[in-house]
C-alpha atoms as a PDB file:
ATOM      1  CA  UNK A   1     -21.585  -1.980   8.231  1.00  0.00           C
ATOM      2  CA  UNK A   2     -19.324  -5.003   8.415  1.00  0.00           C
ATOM      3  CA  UNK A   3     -16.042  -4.789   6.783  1.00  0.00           C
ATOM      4  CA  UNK A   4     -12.505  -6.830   7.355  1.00  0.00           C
ATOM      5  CA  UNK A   5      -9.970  -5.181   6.397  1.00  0.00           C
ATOM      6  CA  UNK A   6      -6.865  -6.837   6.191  1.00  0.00           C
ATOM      7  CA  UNK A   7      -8.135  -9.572   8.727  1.00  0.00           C
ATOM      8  CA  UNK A   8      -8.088 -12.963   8.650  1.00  0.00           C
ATOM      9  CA  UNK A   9      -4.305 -13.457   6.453  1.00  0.00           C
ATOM     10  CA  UNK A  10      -1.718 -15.679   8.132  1.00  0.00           C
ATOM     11  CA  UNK A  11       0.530 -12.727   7.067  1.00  0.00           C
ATOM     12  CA  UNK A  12       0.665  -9.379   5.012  1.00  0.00           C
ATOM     13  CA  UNK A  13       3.317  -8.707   2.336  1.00  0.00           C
ATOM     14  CA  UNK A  14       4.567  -5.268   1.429  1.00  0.00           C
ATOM     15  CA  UNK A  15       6.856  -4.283  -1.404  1.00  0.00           C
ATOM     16  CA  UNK A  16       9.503  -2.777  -0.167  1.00  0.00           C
ATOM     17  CA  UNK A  17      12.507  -3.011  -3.111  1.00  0.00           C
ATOM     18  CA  UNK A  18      12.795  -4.327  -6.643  1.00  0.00           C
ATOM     19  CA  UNK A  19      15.012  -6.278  -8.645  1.00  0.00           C
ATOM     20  CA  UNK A  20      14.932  -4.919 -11.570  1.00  0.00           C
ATOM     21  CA  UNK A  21      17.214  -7.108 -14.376  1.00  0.00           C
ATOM     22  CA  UNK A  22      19.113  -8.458 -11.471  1.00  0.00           C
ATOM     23  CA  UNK A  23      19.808  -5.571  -9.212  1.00  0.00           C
ATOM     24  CA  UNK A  24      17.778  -4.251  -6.151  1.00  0.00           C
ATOM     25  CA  UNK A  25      16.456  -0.873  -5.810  1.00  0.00           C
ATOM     26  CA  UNK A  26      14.044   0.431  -3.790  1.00  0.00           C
ATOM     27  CA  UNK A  27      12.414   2.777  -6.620  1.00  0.00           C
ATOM     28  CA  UNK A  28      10.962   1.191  -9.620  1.00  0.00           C
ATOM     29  CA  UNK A  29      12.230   2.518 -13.042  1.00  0.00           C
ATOM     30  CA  UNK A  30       9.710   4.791 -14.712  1.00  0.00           C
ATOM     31  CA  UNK A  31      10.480   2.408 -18.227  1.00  0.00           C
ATOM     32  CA  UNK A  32       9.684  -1.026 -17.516  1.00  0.00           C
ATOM     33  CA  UNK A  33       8.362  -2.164 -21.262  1.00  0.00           C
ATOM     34  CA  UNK A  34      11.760  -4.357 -21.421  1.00  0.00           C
ATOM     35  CA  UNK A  35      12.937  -4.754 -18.181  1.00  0.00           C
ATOM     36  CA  UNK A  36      12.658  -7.666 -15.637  1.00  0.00           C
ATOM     37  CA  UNK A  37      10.936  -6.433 -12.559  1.00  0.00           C
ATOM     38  CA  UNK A  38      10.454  -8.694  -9.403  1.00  0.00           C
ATOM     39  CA  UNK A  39       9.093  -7.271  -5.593  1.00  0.00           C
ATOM     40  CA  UNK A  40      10.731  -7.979  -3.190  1.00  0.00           C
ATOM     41  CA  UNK A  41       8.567  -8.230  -0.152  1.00  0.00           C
ATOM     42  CA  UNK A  42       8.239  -7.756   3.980  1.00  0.00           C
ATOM     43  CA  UNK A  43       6.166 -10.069   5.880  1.00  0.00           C
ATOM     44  CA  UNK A  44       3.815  -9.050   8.431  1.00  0.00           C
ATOM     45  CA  UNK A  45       1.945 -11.345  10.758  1.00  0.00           C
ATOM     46  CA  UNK A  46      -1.543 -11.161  10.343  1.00  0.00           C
ATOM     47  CA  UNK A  47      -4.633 -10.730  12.659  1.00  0.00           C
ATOM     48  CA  UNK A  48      -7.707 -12.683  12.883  1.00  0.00           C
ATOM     49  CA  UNK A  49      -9.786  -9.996  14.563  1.00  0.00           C
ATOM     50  CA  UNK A  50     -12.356  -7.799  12.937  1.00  0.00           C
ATOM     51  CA  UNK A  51     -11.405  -4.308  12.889  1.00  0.00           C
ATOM     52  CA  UNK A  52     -14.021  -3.101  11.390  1.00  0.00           C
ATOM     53  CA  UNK A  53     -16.539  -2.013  14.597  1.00  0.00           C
ATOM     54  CA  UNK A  54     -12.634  -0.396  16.894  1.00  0.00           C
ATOM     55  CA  UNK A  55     -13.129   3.204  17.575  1.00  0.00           C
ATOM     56  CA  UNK A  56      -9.405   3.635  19.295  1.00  0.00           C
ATOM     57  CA  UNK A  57      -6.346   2.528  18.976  1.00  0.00           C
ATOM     58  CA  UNK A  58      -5.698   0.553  21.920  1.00  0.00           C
ATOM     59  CA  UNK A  59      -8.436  -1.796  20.520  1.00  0.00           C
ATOM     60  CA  UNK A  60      -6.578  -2.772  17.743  1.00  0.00           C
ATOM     61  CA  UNK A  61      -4.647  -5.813  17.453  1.00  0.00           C
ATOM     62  CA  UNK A  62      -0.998  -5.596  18.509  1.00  0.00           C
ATOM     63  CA  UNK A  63       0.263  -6.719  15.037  1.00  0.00           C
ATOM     64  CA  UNK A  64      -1.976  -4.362  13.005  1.00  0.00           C
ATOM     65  CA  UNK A  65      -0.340  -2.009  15.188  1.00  0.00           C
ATOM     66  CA  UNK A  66       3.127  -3.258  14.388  1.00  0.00           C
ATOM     67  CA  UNK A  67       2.425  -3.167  10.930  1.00  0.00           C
ATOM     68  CA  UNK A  68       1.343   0.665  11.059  1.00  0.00           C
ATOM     69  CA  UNK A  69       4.285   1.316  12.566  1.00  0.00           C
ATOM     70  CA  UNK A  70       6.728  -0.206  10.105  1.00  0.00           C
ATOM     71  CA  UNK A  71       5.029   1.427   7.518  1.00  0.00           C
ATOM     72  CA  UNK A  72       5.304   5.012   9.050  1.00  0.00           C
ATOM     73  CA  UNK A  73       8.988   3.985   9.195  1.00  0.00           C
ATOM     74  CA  UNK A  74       8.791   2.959   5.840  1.00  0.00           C
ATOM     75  CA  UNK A  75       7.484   6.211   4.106  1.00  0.00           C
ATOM     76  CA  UNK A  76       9.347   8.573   7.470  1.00  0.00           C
ATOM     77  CA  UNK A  77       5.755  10.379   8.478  1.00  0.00           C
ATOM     78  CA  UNK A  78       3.808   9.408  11.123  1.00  0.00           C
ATOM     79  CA  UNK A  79       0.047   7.823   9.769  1.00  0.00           C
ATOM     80  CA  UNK A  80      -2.743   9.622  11.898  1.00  0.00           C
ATOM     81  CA  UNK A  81      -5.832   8.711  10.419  1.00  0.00           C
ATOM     82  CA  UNK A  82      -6.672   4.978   9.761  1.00  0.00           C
ATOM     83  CA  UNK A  83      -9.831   3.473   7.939  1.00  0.00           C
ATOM     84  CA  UNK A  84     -11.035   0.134   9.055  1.00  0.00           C
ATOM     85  CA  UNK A  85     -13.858   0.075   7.144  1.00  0.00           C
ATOM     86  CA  UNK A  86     -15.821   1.830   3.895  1.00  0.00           C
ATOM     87  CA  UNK A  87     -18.004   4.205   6.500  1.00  0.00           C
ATOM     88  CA  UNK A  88     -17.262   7.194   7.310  1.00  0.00           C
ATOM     89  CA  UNK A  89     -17.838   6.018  11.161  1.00  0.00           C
ATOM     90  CA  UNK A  90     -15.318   3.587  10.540  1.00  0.00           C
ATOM     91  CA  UNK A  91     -12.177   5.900  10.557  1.00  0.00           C
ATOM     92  CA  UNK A  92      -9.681   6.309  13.497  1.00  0.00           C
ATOM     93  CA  UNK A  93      -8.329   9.256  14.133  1.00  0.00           C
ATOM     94  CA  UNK A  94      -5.367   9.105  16.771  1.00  0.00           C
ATOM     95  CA  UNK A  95      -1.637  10.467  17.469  1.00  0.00           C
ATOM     96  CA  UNK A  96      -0.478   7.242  18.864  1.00  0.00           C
ATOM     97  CA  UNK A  97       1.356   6.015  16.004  1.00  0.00           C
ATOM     98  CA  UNK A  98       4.886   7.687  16.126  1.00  0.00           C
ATOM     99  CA  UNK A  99       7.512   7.957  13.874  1.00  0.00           C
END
């Protein structure tokens, strides 16, 4: 089963903050009926390869694996399990990601 996930972008965007009527936070308000909320995003580089058919992680393209890493930075635990695809067969399971 063929699936690319993620590949092919020139880039990948997280939100990471919010201005919310003019300030930044990094939590969005639990009201926002009246409020002005804009993300504010990170850019990733992209990758081109299909990930889809990698079994390890030291297949994977060096900025997948840089974006992995900034997001286990970004939530503070470390991700061990990652799904490149919708089958079950399709799911790495690895320690190498670090926090």
């Amino acid at each position: 089963m063929k699936s690319d996930i993620l590949s092919g972008f020139d880039y990948v965007e997280v939100a990471t903050s919010y201005d919310v009527d003019g300030e930044n936070t990094d939590e969005i308000p639990y009201d926002i009926c009246d409020a002005t909320v804009e993300p504010q995003y990170t850019r990733f580089a992209g990758w081109a390869e299909d990930i889809s058919q990698m079994k390890e992680t030291d297949q994977l393209p060096a900025t997948f694996i840089q974006y992995v890493e900034a997001l286990e930075q970004m939530v503070g635990v470390p991700i061990k399990i990652l799904s490149v695809g919708p089958d079950r067969a399709q799911t790495i399971f690895n320690g190498a990601f670090e926090v």
